[in-house]
PDB file of N, CA and C in Angstrom:
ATOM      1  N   UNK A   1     104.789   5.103  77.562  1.00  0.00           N
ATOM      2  CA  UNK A   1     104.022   5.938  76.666  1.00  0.00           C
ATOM      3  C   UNK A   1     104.651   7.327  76.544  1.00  0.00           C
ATOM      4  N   UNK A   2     105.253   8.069  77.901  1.00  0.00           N
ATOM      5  CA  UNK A   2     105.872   9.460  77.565  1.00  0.00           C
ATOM      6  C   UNK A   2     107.189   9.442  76.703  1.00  0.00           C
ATOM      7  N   UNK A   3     107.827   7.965  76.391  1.00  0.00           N
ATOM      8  CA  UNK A   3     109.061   8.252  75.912  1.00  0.00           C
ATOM      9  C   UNK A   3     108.425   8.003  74.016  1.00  0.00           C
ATOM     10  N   UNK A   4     107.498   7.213  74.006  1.00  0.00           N
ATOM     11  CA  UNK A   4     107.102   7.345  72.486  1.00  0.00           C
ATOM     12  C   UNK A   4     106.462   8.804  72.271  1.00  0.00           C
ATOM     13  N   UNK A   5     105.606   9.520  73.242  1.00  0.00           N
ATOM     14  CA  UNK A   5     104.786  10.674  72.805  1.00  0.00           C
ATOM     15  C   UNK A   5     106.290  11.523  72.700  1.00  0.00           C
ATOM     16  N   UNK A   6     107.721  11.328  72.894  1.00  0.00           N
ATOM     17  CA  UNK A   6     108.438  12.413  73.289  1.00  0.00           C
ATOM     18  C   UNK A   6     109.312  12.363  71.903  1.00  0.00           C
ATOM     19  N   UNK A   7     109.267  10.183  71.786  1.00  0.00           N
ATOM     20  CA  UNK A   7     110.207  10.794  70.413  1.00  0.00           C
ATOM     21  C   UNK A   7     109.216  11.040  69.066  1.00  0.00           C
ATOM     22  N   UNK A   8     107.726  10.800  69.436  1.00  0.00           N
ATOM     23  CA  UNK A   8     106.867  10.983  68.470  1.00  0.00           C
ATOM     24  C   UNK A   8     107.214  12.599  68.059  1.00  0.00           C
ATOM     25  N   UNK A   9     107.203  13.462  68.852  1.00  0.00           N
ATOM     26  CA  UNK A   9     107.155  15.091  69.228  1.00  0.00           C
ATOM     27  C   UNK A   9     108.570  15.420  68.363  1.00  0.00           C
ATOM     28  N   UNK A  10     109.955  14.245  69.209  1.00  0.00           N
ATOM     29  CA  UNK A  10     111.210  15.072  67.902  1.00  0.00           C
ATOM     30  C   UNK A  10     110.887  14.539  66.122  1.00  0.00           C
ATOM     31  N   UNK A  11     109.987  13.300  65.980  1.00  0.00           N
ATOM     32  CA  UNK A  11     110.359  13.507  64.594  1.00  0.00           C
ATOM     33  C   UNK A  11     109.466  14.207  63.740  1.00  0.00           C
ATOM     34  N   UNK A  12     108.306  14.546  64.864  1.00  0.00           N
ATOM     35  CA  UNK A  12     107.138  15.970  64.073  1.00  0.00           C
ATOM     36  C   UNK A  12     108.110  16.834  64.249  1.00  0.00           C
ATOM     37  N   UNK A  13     108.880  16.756  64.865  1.00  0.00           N
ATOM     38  CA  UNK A  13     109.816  18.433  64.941  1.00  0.00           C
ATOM     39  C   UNK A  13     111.052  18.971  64.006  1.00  0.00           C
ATOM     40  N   UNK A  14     111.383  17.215  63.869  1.00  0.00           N
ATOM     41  CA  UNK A  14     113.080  17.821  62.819  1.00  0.00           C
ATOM     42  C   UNK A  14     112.129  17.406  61.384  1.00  0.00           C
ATOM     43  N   UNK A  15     110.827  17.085  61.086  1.00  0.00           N
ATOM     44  CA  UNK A  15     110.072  16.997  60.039  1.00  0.00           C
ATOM     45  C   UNK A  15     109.739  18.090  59.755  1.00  0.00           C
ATOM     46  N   UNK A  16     108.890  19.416  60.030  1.00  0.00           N
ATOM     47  CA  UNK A  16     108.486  20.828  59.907  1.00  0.00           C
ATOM     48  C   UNK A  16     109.916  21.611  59.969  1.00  0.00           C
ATOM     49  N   UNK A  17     111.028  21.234  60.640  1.00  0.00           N
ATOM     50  CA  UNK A  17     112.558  21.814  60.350  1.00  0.00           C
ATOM     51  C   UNK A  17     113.130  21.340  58.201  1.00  0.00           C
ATOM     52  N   UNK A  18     113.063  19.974  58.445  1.00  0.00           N
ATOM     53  CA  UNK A  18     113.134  20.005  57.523  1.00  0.00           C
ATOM     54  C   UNK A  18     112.328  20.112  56.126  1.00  0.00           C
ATOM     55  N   UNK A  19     111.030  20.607  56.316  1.00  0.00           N
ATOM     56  CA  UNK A  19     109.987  21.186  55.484  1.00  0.00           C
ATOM     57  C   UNK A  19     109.846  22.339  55.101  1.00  0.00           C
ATOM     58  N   UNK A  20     110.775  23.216  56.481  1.00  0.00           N
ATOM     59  CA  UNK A  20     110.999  24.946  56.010  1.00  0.00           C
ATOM     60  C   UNK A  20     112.085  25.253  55.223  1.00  0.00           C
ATOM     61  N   UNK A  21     113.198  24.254  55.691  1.00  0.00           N
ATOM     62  CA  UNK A  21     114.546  24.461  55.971  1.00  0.00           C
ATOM     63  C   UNK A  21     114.432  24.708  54.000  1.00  0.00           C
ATOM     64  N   UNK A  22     113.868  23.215  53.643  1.00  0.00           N
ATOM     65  CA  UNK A  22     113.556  23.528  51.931  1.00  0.00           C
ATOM     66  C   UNK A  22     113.062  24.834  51.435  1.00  0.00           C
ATOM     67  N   UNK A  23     112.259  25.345  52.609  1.00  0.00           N
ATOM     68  CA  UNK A  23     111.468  26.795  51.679  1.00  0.00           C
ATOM     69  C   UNK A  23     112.546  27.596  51.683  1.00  0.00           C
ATOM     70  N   UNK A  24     113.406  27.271  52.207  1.00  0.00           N
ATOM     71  CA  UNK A  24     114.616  28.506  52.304  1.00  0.00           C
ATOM     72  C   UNK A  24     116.076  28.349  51.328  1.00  0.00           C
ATOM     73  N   UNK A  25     116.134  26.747  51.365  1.00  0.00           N
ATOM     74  CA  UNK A  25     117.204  26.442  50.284  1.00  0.00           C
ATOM     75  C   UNK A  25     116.964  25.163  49.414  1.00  0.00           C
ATOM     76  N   UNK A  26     116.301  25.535  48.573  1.00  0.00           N
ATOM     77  CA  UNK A  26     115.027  24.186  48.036  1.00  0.00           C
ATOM     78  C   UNK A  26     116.267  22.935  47.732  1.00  0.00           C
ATOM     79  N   UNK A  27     116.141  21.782  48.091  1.00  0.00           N
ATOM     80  CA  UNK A  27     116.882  20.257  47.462  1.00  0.00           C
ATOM     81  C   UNK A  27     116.964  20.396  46.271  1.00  0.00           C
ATOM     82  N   UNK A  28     117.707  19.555  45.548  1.00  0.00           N
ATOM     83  CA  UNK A  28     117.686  19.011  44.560  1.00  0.00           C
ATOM     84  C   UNK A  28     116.900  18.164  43.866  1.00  0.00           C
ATOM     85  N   UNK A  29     116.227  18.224  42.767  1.00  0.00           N
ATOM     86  CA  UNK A  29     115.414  17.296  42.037  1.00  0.00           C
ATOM     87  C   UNK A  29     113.936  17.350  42.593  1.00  0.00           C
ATOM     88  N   UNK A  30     113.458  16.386  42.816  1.00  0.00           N
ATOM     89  CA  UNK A  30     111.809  16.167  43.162  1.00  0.00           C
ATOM     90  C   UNK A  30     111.396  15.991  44.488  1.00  0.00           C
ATOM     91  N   UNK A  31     112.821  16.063  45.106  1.00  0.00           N
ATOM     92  CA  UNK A  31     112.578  16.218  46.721  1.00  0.00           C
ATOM     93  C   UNK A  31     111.614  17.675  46.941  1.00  0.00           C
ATOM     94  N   UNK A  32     112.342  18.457  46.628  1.00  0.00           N
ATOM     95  CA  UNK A  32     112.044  20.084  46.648  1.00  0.00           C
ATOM     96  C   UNK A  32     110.549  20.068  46.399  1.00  0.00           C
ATOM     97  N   UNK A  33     110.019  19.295  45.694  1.00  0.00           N
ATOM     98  CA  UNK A  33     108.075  19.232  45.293  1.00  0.00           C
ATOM     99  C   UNK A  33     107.568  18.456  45.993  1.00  0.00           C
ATOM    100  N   UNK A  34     108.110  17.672  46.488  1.00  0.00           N
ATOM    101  CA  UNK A  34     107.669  16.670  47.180  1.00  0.00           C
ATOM    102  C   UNK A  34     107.484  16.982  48.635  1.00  0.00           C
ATOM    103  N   UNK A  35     108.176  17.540  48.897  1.00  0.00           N
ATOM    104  CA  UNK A  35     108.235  18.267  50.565  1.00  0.00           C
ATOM    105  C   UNK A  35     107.835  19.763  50.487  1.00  0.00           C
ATOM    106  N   UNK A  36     107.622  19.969  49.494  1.00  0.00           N
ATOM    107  CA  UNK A  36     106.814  21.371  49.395  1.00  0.00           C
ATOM    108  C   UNK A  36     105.345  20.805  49.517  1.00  0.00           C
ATOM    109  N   UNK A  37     104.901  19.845  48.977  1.00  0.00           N
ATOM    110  CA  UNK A  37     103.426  18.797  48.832  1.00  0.00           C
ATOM    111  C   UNK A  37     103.097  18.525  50.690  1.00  0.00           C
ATOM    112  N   UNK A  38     104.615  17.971  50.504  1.00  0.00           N
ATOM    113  CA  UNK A  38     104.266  17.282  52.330  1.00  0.00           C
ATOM    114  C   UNK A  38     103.822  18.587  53.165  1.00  0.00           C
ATOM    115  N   UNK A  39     104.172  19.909  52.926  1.00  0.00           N
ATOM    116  CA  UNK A  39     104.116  21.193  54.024  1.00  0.00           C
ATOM    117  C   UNK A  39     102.802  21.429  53.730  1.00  0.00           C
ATOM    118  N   UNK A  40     102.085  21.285  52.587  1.00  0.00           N
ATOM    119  CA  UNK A  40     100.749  22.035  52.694  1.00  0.00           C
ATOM    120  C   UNK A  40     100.231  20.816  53.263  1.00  0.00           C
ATOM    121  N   UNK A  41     100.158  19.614  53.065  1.00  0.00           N
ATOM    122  CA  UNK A  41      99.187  18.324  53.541  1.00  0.00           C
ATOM    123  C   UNK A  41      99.492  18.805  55.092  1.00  0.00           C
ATOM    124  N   UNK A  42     100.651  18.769  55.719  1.00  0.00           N
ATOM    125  CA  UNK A  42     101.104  18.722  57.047  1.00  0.00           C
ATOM    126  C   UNK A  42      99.949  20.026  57.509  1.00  0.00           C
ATOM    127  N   UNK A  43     100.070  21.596  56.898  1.00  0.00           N
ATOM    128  CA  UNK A  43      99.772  22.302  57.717  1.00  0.00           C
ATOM    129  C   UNK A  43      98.000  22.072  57.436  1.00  0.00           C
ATOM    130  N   UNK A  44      97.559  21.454  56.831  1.00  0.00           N
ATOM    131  CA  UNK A  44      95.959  21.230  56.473  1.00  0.00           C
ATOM    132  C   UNK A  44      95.759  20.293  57.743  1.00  0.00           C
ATOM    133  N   UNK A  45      96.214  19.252  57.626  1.00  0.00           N
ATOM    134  CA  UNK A  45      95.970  18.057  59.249  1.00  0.00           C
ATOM    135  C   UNK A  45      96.152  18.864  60.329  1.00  0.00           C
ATOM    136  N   UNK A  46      97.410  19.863  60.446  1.00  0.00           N
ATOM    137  CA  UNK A  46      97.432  20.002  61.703  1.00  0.00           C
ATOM    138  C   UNK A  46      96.242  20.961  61.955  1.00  0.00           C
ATOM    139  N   UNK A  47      96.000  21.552  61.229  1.00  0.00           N
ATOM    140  CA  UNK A  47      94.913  22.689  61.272  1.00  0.00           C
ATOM    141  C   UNK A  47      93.916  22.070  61.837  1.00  0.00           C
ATOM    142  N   UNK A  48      93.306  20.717  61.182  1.00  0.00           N
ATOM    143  CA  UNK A  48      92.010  19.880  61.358  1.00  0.00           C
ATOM    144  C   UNK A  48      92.621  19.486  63.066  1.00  0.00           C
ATOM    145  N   UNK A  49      93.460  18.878  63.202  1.00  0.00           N
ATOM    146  CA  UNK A  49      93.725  18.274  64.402  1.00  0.00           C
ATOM    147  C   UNK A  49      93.671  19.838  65.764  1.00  0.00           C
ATOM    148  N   UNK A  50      93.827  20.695  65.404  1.00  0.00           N
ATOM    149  CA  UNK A  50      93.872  21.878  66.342  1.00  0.00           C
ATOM    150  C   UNK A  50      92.266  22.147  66.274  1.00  0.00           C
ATOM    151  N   UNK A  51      91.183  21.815  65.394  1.00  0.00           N
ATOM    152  CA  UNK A  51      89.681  22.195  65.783  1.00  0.00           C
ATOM    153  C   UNK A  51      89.427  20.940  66.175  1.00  0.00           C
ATOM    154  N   UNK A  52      89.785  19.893  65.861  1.00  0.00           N
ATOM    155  CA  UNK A  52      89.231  18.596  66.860  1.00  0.00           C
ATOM    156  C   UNK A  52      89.937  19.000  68.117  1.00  0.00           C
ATOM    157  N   UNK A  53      90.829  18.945  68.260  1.00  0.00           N
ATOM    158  CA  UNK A  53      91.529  20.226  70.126  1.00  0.00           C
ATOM    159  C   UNK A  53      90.684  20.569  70.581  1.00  0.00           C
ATOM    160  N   UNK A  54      90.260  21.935  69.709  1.00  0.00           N
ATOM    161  CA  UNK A  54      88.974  22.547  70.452  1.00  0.00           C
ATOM    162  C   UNK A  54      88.109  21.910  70.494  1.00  0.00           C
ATOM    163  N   UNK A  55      87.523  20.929  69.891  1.00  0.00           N
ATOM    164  CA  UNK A  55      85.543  20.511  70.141  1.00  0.00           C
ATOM    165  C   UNK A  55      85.673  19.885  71.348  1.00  0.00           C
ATOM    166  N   UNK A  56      86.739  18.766  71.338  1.00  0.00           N
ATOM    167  CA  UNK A  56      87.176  17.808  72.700  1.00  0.00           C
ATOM    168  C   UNK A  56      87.367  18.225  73.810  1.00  0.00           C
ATOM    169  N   UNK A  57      88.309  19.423  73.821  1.00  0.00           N
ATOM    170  CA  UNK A  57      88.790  19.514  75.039  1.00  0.00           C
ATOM    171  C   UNK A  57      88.582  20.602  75.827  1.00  0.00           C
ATOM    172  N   UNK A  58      87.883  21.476  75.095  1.00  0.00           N
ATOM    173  CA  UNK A  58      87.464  22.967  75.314  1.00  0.00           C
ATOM    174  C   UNK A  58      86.492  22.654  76.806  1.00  0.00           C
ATOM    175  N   UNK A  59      85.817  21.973  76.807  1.00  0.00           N
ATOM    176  CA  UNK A  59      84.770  21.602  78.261  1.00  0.00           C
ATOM    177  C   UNK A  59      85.618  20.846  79.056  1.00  0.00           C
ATOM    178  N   UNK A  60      86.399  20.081  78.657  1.00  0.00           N
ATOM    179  CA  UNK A  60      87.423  18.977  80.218  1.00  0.00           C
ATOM    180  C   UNK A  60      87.976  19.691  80.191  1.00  0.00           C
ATOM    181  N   UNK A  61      88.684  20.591  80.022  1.00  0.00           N
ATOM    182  CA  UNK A  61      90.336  21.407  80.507  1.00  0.00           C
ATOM    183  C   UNK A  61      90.413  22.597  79.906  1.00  0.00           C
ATOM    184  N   UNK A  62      91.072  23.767  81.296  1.00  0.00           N
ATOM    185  CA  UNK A  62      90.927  25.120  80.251  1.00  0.00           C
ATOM    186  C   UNK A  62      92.262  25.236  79.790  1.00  0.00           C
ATOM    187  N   UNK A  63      92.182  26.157  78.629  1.00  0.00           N
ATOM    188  CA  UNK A  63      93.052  25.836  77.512  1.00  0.00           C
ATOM    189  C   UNK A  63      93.772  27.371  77.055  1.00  0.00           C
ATOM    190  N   UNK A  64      94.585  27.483  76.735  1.00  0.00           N
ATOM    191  CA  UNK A  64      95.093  28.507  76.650  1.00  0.00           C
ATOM    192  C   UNK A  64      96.079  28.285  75.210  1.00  0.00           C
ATOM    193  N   UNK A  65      96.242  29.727  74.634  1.00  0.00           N
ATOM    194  CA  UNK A  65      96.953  29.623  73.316  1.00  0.00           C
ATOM    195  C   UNK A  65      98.158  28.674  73.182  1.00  0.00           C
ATOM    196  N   UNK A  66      99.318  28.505  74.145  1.00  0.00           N
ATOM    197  CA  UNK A  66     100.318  27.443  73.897  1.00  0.00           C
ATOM    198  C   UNK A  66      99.798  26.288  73.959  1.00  0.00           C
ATOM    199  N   UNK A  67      98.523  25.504  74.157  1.00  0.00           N
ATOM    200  CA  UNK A  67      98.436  24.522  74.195  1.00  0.00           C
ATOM    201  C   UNK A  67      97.334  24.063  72.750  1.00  0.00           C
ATOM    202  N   UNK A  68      97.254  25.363  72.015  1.00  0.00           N
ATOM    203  CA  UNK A  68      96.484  25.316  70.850  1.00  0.00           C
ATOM    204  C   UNK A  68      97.996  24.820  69.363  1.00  0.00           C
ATOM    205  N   UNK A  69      99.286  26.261  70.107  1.00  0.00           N
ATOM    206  CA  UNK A  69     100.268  26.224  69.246  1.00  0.00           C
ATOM    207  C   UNK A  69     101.023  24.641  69.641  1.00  0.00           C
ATOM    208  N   UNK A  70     100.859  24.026  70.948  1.00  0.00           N
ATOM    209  CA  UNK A  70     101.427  22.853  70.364  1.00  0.00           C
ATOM    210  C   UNK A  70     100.723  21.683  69.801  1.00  0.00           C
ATOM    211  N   UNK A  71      99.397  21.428  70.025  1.00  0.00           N
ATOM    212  CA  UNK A  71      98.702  20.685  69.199  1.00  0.00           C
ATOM    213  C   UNK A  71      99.126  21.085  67.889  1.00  0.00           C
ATOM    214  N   UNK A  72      98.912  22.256  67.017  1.00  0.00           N
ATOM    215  CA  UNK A  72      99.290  22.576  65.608  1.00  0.00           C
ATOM    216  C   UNK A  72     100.622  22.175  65.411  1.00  0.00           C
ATOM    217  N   UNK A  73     101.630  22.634  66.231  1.00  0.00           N
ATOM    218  CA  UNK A  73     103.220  22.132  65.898  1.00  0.00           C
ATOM    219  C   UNK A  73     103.118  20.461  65.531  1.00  0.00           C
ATOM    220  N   UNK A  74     102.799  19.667  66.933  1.00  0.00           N
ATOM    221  CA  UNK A  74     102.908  18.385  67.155  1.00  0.00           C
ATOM    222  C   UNK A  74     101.612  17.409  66.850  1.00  0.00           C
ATOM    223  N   UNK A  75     100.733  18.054  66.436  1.00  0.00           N
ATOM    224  CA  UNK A  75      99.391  16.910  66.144  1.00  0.00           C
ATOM    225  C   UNK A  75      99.042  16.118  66.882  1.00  0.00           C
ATOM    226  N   UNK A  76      99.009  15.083  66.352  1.00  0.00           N
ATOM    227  CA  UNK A  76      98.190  13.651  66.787  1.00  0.00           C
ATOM    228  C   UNK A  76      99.393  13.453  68.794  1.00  0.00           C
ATOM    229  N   UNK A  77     100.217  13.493  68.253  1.00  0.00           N
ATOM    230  CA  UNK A  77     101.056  13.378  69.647  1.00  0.00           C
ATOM    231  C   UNK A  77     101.107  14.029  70.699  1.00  0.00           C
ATOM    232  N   UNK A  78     100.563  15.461  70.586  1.00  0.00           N
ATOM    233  CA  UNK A  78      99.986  16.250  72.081  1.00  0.00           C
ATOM    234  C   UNK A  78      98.473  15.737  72.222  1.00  0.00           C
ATOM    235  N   UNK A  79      97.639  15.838  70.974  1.00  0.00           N
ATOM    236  CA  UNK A  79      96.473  14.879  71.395  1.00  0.00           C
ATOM    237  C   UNK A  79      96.591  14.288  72.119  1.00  0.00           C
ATOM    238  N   UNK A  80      97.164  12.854  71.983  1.00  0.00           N
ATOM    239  CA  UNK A  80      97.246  11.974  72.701  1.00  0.00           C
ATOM    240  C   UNK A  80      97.686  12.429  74.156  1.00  0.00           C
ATOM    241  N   UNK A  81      98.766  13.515  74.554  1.00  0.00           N
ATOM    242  CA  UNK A  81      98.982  13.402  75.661  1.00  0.00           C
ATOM    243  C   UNK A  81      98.244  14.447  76.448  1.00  0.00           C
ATOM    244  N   UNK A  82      97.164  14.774  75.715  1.00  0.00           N
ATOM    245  CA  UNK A  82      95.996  15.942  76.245  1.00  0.00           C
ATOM    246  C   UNK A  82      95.048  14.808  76.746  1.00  0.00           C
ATOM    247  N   UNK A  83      94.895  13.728  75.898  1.00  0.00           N
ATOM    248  CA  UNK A  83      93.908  12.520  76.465  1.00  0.00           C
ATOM    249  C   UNK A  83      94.603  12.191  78.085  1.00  0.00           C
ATOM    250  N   UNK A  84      95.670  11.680  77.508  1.00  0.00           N
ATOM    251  CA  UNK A  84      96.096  11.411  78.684  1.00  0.00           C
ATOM    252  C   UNK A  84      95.461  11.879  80.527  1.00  0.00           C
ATOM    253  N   UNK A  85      96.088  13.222  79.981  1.00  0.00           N
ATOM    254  CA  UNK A  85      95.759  14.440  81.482  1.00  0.00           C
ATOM    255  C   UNK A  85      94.265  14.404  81.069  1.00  0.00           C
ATOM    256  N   UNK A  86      93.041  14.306  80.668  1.00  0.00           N
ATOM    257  CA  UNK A  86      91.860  14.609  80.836  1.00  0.00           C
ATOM    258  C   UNK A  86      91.521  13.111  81.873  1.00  0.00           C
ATOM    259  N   UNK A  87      92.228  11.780  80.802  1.00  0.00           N
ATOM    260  CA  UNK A  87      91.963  10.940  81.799  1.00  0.00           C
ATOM    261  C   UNK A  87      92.051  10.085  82.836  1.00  0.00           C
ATOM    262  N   UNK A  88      93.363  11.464  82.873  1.00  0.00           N
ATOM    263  CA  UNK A  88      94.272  11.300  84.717  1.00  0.00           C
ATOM    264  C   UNK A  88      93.021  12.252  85.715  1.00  0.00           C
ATOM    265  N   UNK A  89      92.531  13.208  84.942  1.00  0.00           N
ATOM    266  CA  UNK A  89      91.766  14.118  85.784  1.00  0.00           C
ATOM    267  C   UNK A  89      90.280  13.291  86.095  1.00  0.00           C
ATOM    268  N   UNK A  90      89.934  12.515  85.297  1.00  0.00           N
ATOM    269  CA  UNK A  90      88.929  11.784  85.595  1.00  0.00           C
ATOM    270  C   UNK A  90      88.786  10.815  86.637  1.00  0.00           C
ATOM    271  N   UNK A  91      89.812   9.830  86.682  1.00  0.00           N
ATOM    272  CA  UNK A  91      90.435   9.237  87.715  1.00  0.00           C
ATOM    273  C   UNK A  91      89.846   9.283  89.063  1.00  0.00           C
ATOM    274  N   UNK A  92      90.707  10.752  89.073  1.00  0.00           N
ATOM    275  CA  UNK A  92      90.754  11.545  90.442  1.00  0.00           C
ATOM    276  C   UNK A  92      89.582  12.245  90.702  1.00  0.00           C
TER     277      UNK A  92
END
């Protein structure tokens, strides 16, 4: 599971690289709209996925701003590995 949450994490990562990389030297043709489309959808989810962060996890685990900025960077894939540690801590 850590090696999918890890390559889940590089292709949210060279994805928002290559989503800026356009704001800076736009593609050619309909790519350039199309991945300008994908950056606002992307930063709307991650937004939603960083207040589901907070409702969930704010009472199991204290939480501090880098772990807000990587839910927003990485989404659904630090989720998951925030589940994880809540229900390693349960466990125990």
């Amino acid at each position: 599971m850590k090696l999918i949450l890890l390559l889940g994490k590089l292709a949210t990562g060279f994805a928002w690289l290559m989503m800026f990389y356009n704001l800076a030297a736009p593609f050619d043709g309909n790519i350039a709209a199309i991945l300008n489309i994908l950056l606002a959808v992307t930063l709307f989810m991650h937004c939603f996925q960083t207040i589901i962060f907070h409702t969930l996890f704010k009472s199991l685990i204290s939480l501090k701003r880098g772990d807000y900025l990587q839910v927003f960077i990485f989404g659904v894939f630090s989720l998951l590995q925030y589940r994880q540690l809540v229900l390693a801590q349960q466990k125990s």
